[in-house]
N, C-alpha and C. Protein backbone atom coordinates (compact mmCIF):
# COMPACT_ATOMS: atom_id res chain seq x y z
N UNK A 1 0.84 -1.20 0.00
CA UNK A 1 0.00 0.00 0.00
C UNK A 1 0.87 1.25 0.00
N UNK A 2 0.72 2.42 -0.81
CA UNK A 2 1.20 3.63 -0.62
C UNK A 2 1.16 4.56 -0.14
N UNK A 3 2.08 5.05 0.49
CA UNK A 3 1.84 5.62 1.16
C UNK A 3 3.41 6.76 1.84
N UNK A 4 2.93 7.41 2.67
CA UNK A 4 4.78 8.76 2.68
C UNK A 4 5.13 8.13 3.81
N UNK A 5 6.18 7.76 4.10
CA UNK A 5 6.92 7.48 5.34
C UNK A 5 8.42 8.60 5.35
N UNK A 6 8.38 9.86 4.80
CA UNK A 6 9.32 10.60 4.73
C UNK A 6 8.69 11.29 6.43
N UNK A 7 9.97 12.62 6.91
CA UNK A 7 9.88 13.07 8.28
C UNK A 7 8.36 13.96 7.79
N UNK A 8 7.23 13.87 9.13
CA UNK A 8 6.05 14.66 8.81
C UNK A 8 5.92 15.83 9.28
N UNK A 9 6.81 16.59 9.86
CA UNK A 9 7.58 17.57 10.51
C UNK A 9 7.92 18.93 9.22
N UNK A 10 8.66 17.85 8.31
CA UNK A 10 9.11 18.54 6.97
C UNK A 10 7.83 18.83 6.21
N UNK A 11 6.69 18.12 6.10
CA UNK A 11 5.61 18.52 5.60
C UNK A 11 5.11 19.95 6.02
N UNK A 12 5.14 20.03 7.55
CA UNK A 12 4.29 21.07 7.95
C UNK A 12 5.18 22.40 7.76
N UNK A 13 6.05 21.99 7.63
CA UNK A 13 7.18 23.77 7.33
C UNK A 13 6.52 24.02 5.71
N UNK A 14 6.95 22.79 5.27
CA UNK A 14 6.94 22.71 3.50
C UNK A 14 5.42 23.90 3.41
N UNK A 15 4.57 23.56 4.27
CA UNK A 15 3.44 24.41 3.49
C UNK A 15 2.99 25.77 4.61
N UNK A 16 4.08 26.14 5.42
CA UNK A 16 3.88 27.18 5.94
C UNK A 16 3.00 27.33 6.97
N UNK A 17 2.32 25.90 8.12
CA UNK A 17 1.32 25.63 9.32
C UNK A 17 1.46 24.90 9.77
N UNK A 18 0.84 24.53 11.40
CA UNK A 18 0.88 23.58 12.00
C UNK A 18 -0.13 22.62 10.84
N UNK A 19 0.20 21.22 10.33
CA UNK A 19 -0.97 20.30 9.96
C UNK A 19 -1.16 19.38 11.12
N UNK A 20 -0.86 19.50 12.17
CA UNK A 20 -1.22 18.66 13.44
C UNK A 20 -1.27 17.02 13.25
N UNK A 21 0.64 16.76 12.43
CA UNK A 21 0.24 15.25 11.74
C UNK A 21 1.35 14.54 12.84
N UNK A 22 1.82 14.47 14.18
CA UNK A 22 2.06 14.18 15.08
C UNK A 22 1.21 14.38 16.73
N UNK A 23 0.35 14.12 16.47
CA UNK A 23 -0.72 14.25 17.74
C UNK A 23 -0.19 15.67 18.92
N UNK A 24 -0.03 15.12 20.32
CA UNK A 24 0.11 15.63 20.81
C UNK A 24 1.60 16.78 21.08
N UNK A 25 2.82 16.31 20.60
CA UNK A 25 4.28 16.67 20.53
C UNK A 25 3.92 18.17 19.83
N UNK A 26 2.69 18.47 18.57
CA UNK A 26 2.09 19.11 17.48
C UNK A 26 1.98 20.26 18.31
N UNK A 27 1.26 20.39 20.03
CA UNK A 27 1.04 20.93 20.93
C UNK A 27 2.04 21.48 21.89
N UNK A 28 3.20 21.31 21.68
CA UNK A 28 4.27 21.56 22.81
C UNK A 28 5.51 22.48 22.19
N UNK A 29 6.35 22.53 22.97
CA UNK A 29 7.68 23.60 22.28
C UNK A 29 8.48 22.24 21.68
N UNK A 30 8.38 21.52 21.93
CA UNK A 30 9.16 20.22 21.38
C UNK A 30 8.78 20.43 19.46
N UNK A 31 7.42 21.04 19.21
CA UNK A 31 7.26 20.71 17.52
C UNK A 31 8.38 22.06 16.51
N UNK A 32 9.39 20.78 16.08
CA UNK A 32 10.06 21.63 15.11
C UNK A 32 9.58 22.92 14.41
N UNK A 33 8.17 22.62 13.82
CA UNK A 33 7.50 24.34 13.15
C UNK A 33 7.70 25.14 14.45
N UNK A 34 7.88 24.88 15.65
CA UNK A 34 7.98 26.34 16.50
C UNK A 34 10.11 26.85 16.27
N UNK A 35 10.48 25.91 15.77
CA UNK A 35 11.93 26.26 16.33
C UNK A 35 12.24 26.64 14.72
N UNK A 36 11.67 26.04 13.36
CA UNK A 36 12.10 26.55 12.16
C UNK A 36 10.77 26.27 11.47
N UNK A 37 9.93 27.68 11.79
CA UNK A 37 8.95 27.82 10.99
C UNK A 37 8.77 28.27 9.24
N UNK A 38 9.68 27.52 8.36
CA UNK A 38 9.50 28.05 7.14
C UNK A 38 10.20 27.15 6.27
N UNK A 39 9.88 27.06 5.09
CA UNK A 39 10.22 25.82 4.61
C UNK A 39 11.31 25.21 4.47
N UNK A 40 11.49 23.94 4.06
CA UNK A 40 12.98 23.20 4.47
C UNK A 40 13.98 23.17 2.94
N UNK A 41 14.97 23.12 3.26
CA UNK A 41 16.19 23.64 2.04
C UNK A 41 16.61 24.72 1.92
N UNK A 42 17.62 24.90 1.47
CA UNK A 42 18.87 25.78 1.58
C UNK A 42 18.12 27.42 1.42
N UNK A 43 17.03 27.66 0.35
CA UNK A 43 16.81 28.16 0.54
C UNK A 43 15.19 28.70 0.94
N UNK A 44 14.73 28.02 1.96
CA UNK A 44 13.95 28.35 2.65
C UNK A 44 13.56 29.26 3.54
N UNK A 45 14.53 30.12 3.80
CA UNK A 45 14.19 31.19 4.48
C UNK A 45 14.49 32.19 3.38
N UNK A 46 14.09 32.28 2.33
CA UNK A 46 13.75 33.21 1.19
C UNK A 46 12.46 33.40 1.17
N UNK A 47 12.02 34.70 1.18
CA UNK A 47 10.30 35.37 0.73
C UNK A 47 10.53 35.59 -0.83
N UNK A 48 9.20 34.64 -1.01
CA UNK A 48 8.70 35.00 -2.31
C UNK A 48 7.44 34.76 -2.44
N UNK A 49 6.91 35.62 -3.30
CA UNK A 49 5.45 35.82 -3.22
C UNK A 49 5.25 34.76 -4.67
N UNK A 50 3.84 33.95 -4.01
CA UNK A 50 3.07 33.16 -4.71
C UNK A 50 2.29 33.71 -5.85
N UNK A 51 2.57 32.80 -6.98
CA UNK A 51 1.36 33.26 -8.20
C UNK A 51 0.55 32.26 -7.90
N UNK A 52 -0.87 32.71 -8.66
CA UNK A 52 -2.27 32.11 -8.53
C UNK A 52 -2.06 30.60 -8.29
N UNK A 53 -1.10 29.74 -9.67
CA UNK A 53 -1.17 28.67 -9.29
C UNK A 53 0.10 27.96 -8.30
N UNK A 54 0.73 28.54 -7.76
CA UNK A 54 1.06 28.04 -6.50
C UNK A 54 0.24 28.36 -5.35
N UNK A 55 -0.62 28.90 -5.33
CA UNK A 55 -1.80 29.27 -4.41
C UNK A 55 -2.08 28.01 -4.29
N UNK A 56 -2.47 27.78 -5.38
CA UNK A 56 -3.96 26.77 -5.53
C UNK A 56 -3.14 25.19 -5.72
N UNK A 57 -1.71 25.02 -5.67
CA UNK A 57 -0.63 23.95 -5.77
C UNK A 57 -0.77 23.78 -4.00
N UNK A 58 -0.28 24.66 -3.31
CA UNK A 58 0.03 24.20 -1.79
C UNK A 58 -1.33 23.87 -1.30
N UNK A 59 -2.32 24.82 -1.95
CA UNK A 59 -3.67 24.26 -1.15
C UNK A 59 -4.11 22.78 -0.99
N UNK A 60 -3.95 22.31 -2.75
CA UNK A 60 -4.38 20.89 -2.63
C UNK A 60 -3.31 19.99 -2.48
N UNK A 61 -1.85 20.14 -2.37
CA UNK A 61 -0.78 19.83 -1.36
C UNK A 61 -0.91 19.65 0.41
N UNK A 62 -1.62 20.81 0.85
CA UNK A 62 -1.93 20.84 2.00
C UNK A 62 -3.03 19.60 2.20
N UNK A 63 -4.33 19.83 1.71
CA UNK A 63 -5.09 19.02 2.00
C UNK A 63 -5.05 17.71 2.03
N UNK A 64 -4.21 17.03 1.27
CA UNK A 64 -3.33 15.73 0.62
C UNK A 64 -3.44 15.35 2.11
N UNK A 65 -1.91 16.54 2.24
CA UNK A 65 -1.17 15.88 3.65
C UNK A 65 -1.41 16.12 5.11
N UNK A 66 -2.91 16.49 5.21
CA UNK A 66 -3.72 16.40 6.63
C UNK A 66 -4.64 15.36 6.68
N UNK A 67 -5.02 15.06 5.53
CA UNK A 67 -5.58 13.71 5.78
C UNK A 67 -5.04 12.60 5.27
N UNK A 68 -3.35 12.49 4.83
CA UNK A 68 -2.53 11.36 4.12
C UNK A 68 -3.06 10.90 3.38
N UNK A 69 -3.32 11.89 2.27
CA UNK A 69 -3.67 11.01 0.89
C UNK A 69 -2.66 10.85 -0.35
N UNK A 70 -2.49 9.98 -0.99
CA UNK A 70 -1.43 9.82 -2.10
C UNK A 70 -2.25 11.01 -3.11
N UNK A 71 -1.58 11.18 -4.53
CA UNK A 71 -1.86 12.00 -5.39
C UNK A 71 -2.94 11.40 -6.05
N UNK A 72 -2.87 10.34 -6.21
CA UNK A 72 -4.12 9.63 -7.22
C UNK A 72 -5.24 9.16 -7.15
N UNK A 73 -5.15 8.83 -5.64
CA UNK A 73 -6.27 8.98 -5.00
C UNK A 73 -7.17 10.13 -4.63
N UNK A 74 -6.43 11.20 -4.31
CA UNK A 74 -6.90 12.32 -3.94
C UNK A 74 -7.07 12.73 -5.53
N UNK A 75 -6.81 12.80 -6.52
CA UNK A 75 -7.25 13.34 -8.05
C UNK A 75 -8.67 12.27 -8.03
N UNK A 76 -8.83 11.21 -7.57
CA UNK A 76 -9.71 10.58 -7.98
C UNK A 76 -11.20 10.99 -7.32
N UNK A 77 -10.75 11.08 -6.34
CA UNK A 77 -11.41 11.56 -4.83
C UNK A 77 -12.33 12.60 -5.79
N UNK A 78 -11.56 13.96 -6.38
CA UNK A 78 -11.71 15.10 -6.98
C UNK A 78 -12.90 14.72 -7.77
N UNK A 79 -12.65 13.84 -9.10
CA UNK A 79 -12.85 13.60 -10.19
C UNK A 79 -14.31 13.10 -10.04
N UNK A 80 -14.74 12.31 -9.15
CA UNK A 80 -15.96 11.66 -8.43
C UNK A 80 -17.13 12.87 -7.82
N UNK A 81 -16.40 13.35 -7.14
CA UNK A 81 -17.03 15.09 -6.17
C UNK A 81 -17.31 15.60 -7.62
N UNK A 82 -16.64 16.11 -8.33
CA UNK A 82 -16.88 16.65 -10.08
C UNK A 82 -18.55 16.12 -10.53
N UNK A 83 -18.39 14.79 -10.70
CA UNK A 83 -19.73 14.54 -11.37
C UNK A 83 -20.57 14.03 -10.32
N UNK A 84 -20.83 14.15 -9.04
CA UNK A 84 -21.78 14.22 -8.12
C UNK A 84 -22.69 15.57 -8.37
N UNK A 85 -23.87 15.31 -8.14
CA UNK A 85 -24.58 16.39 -7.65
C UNK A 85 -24.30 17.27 -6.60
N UNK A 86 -24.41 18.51 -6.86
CA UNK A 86 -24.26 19.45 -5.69
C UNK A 86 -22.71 20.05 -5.96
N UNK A 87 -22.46 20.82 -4.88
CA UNK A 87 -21.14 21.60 -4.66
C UNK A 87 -20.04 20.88 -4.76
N UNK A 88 -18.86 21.13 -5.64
CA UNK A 88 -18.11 19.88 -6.03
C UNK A 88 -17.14 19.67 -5.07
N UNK A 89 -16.73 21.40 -4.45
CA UNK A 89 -16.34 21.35 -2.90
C UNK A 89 -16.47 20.54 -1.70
N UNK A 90 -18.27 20.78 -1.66
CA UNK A 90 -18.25 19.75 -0.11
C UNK A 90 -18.24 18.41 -0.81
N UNK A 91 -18.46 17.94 -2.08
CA UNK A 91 -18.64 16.54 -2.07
C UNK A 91 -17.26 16.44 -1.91
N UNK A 92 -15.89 16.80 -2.34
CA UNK A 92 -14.24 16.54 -1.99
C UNK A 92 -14.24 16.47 -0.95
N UNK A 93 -14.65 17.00 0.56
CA UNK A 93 -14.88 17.04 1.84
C UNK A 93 -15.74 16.77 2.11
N UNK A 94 -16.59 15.79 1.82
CA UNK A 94 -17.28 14.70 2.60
C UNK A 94 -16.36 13.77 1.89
N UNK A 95 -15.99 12.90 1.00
CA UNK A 95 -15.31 12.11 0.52
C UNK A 95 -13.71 11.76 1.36
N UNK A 96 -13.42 12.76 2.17
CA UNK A 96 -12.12 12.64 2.54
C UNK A 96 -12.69 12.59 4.34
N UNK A 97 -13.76 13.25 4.47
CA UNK A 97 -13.88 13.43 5.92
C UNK A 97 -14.69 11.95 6.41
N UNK A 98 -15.23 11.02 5.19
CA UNK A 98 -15.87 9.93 5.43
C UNK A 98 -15.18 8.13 5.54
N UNK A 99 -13.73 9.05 5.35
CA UNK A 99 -12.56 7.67 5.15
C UNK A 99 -12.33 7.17 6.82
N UNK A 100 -12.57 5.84 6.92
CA UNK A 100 -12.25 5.47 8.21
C UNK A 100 -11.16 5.43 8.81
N UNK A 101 -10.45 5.96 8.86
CA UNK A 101 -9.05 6.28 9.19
C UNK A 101 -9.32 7.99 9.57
N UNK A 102 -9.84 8.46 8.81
CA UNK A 102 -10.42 10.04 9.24
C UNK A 102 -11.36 10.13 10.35
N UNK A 103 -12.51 9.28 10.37
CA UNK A 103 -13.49 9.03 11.46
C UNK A 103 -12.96 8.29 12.27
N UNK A 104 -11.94 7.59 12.79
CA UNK A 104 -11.28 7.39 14.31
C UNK A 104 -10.84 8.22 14.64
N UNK A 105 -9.65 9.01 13.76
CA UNK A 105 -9.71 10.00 14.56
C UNK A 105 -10.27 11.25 15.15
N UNK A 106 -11.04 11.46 14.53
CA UNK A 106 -12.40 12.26 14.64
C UNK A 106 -12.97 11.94 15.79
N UNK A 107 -13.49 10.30 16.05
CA UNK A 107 -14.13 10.35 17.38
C UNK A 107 -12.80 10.21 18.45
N UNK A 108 -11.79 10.24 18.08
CA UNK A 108 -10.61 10.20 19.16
C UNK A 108 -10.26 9.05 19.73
N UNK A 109 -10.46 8.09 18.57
CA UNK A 109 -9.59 6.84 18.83
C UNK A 109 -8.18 6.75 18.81
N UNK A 110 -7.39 7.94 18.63
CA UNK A 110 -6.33 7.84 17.75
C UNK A 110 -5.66 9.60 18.01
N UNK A 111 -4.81 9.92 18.04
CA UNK A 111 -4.38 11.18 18.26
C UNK A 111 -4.13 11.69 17.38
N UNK A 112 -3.91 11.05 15.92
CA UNK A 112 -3.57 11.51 14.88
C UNK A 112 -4.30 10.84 13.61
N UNK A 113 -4.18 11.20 12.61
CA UNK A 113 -4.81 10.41 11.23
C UNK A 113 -3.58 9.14 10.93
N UNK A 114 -2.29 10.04 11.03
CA UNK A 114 -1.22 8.84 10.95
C UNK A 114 -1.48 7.77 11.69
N UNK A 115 -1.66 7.82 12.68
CA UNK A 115 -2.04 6.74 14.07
C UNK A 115 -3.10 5.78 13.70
N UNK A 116 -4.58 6.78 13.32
CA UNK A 116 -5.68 6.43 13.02
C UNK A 116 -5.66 5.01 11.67
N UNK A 117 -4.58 5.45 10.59
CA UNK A 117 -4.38 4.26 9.63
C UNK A 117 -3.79 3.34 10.04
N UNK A 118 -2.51 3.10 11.14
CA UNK A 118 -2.19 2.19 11.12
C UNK A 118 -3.24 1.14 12.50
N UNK A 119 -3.47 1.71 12.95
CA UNK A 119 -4.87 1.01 13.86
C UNK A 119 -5.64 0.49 12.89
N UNK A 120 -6.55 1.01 11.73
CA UNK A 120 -7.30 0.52 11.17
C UNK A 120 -6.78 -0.64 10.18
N UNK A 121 -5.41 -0.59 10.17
CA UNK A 121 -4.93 -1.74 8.92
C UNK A 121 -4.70 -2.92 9.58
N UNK A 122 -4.08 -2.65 10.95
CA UNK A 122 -4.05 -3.77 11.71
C UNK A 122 -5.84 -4.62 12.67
N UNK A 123 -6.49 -3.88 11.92
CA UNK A 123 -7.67 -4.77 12.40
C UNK A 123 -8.44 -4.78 13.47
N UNK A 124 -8.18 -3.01 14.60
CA UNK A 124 -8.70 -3.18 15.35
C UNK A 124 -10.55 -2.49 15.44
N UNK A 125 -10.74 -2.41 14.32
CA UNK A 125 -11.92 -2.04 14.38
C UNK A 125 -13.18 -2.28 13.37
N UNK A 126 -14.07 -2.17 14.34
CA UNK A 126 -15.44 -2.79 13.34
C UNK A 126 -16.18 -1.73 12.77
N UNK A 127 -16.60 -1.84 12.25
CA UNK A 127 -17.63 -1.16 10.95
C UNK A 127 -19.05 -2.04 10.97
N UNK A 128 -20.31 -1.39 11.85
CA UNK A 128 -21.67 -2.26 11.51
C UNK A 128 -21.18 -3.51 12.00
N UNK A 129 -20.25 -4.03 12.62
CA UNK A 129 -19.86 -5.19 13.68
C UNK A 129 -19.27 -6.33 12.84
N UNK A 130 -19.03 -5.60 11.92
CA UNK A 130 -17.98 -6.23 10.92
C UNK A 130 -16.38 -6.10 10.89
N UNK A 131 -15.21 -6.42 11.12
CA UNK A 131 -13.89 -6.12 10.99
C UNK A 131 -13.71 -5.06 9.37
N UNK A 132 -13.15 -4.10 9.00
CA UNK A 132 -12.50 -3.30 8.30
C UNK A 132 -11.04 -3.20 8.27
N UNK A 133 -10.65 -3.47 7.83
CA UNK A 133 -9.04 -3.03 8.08
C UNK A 133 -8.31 -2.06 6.61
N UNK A 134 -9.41 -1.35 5.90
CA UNK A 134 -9.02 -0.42 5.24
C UNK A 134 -9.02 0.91 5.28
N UNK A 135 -8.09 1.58 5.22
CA UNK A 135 -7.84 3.10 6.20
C UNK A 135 -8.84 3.76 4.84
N UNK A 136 -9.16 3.32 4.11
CA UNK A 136 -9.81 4.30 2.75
C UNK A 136 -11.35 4.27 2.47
N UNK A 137 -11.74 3.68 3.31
CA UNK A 137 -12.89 2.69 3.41
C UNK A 137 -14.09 3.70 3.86
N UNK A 138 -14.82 4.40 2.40
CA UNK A 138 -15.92 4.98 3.29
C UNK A 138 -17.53 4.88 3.83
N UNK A 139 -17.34 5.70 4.98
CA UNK A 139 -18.49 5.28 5.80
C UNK A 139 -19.55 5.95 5.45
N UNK A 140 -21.04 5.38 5.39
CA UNK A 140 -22.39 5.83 5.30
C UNK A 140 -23.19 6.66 6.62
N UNK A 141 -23.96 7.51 6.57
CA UNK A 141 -24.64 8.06 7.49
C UNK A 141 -25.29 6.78 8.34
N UNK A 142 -25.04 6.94 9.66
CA UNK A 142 -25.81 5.36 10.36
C UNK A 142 -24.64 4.56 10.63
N UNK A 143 -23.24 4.48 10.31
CA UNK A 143 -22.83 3.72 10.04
C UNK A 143 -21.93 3.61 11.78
N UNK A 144 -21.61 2.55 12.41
CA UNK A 144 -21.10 2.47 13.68
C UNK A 144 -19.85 2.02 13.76
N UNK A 145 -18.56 2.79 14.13
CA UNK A 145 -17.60 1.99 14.14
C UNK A 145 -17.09 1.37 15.91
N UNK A 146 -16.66 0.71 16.02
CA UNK A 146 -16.47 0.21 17.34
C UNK A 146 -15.23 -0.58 17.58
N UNK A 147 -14.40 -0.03 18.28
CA UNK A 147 -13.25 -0.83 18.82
C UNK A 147 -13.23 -2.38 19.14
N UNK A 148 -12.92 -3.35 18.40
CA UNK A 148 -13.14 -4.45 18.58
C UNK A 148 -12.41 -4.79 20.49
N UNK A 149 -13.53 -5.97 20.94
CA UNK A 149 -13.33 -6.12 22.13
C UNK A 149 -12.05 -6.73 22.62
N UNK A 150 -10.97 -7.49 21.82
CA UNK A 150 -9.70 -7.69 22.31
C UNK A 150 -8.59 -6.76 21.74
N UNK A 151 -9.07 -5.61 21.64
CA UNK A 151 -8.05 -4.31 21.03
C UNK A 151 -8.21 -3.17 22.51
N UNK A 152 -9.33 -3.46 22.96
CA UNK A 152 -9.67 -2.09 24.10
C UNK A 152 -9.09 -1.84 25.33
N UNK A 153 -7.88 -2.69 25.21
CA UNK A 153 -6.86 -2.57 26.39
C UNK A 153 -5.59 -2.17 25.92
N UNK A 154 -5.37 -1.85 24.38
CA UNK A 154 -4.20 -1.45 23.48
C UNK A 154 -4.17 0.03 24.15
N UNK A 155 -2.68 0.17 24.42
CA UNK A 155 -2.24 1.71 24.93
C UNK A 155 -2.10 2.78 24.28
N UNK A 156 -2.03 2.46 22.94
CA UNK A 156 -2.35 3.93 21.87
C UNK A 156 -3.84 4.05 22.14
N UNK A 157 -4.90 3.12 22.47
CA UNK A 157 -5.73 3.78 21.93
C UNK A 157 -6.39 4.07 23.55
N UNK A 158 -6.22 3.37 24.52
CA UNK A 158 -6.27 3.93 25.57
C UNK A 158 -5.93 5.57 26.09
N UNK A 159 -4.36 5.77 24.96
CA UNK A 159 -3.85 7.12 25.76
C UNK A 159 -4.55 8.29 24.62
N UNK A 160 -5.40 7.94 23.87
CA UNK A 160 -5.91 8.43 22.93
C UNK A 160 -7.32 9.41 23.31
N UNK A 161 -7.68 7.89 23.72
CA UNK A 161 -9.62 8.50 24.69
C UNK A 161 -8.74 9.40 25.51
N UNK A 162 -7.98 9.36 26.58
CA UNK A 162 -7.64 9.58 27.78
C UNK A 162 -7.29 11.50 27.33
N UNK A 163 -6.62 11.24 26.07
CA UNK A 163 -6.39 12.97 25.86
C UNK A 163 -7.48 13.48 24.92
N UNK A 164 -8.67 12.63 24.44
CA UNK A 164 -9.50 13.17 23.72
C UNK A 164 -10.82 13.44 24.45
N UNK A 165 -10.94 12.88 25.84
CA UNK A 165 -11.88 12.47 26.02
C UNK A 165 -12.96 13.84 26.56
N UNK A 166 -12.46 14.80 27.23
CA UNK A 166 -13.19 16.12 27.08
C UNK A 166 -13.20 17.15 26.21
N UNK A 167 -12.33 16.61 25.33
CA UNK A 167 -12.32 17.46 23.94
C UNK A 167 -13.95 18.00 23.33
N UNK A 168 -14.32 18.95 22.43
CA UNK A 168 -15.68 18.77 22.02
C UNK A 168 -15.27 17.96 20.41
N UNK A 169 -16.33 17.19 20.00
CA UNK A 169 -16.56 16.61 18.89
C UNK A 169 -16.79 17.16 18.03
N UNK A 170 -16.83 17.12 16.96
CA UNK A 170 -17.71 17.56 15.47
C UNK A 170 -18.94 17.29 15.69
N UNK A 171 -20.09 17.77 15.26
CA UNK A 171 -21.37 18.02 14.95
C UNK A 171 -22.01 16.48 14.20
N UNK A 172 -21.23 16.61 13.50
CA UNK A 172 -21.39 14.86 12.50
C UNK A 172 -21.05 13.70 12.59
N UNK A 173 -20.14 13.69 14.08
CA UNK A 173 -19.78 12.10 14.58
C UNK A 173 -20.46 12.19 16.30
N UNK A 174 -20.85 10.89 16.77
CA UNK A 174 -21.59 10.73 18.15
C UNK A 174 -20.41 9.75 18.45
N UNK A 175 -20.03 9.83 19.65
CA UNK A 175 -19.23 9.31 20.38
C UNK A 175 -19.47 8.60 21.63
N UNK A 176 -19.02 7.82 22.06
CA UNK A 176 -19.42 7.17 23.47
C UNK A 176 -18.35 5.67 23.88
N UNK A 177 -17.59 6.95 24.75
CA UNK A 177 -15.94 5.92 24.87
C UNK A 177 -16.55 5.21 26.01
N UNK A 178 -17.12 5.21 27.04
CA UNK A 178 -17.54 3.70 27.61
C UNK A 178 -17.60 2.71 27.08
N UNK A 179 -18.33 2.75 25.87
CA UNK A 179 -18.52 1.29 25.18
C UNK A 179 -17.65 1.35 24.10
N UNK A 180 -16.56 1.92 24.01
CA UNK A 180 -15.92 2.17 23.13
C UNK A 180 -16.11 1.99 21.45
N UNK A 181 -17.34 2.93 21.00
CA UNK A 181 -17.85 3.18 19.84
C UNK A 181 -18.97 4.11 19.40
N UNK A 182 -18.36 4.41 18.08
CA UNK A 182 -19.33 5.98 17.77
C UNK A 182 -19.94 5.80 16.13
N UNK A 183 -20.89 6.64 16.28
CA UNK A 183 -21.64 6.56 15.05
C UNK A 183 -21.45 7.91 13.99
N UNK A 184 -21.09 7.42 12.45
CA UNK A 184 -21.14 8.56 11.88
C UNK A 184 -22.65 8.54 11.02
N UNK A 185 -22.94 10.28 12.09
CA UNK A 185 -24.04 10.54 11.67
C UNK A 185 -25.00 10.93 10.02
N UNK A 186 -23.84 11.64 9.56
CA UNK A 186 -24.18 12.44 8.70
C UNK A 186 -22.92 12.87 7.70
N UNK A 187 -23.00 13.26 6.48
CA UNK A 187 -21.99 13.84 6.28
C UNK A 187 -21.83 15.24 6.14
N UNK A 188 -20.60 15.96 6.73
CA UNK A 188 -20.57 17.44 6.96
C UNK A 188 -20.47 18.36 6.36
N UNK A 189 -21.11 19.28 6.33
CA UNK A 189 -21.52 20.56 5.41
C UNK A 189 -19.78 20.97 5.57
N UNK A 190 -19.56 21.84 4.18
CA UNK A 190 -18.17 22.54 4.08
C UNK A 190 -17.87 23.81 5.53
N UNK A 191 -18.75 24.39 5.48
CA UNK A 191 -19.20 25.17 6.52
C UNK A 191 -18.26 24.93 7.99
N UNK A 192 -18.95 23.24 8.67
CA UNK A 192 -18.69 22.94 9.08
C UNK A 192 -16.68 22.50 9.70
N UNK A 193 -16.26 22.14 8.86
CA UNK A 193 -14.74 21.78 8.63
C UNK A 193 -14.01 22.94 9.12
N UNK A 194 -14.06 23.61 10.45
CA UNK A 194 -13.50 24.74 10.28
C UNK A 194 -12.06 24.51 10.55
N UNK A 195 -12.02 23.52 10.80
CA UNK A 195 -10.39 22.98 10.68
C UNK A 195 -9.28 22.78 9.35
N UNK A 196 -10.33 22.75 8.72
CA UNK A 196 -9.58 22.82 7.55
C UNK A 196 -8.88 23.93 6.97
N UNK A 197 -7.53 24.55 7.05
CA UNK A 197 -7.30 25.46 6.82
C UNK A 197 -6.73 26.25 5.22
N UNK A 198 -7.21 25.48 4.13
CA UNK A 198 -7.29 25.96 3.14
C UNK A 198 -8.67 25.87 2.32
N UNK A 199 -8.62 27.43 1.34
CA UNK A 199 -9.87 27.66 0.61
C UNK A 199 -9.86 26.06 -0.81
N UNK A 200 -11.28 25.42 -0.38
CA UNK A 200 -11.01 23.85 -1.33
C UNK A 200 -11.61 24.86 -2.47
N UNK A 201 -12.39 25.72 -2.72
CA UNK A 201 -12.35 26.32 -4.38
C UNK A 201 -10.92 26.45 -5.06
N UNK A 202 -9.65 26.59 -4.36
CA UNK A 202 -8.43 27.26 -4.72
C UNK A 202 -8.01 24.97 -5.58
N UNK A 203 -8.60 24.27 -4.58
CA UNK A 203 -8.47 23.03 -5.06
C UNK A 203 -8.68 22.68 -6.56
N UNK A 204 -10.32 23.22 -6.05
CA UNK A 204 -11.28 22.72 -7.62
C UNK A 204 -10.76 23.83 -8.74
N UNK A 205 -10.02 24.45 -8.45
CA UNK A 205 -9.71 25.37 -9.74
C UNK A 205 -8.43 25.30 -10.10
N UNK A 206 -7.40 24.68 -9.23
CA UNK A 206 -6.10 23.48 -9.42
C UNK A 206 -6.20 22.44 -10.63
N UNK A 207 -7.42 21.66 -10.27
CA UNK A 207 -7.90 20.76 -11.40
C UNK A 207 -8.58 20.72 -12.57
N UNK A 208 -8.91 21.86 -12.38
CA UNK A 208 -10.33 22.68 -13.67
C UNK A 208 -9.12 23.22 -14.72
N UNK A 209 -8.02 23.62 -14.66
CA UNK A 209 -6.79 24.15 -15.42
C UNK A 209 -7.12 23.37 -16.92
């Protein structure tokens, strides 16, 4: 399976923000973007101002690499949202926000999306009380994922609830770490995503070229 195993540290300079792709460390003086905030190579601490389509290059660069998507997938992702009905925007963001590897960590199984895939490949979780073990795998409104019962003593995902667990949720996932499993409700209006920190029109007009 494909996927970046380069430093994810170098990502978040590369595009100029925290992408919060090391969980908690993301939060502390320990994260490299606080000690060399600007991009990596010789000459990275050079200002230069962006034309339109490097605008619209880092945007859908960025988005890639907050939710670890390869290029071809994420073009495909695109290409699908394109001939859906409706806003071609939110259908790209529901399509990426509905991948199960995105919805663990969402309900805070997982401190990170990085984290969140390799949990889901190794099998610890059900889908409708079924095993899944595909991080790409998307989920339907209704749909329940649940920590399988000989995984719920695993210490990633223990120390996971433990720092997620008064966090507030998204609007579009229900949660309930007692029984360790949550339901995705709905899929989320663009609106909603306020985490997402690039404009996805700057995306769809990347690909419209």
């Amino acid at each position: 399976m494909a996927r970046y195993t380069g430093p994810v540290c170098r990502l978040c300079r590369r595009e100029g923000m925290k992408l919060y792709l090391k969980g908690e460390k993301c939060y502390t003086d320990k994260c490299p973007f606080e000690k060399r905030p600007y991009p990596p190579g010789q000459h990275g601490r050079a200002r230069r101002k962006l034309t339109q389509y490097a605008i619209q290059l880092r945007s859908k660069q960025t988005m890639k690499r907050i939710y670890g998507i390869l290029e071809k997938q994420f073009r495909n992702y695109f290409v699908k949202a394109q001939k859906m009905a409706g806003d071609t925007r939110e259908n790209l963001v529901r399509f990426v926000e509905s991948r199960l590897d995105n919805v663990v960590y969402r309900m805070g199984f997982a401190v990170n999306r990085r984290q969140a895939r390799q949990l889901v490949n190794h099998g610890h979780f059900l889908v409708n009380g079924k095993k899944v073990d595909i991080p790409s795998y998307l989920l339907k409104p209704g749909d329940v994922v649940e920590v399988r019962e000989r995984s719920r003593d695993i210490q990633p995902i223990k120390d996971a609830i433990e720092f997620n667990r008064d966090k507030n949720r998204v609007p579009w996932i229900e949660v309930d770490y007692d029984n360790y499993k949550g339901t995705y409700l709905r899929h989320p209006k663009l609106e909603e995503v306020t985490d997402l920190p690039v404009d996805v029109q700057t995306i769809v007009e990347f690909y419209s070229r």
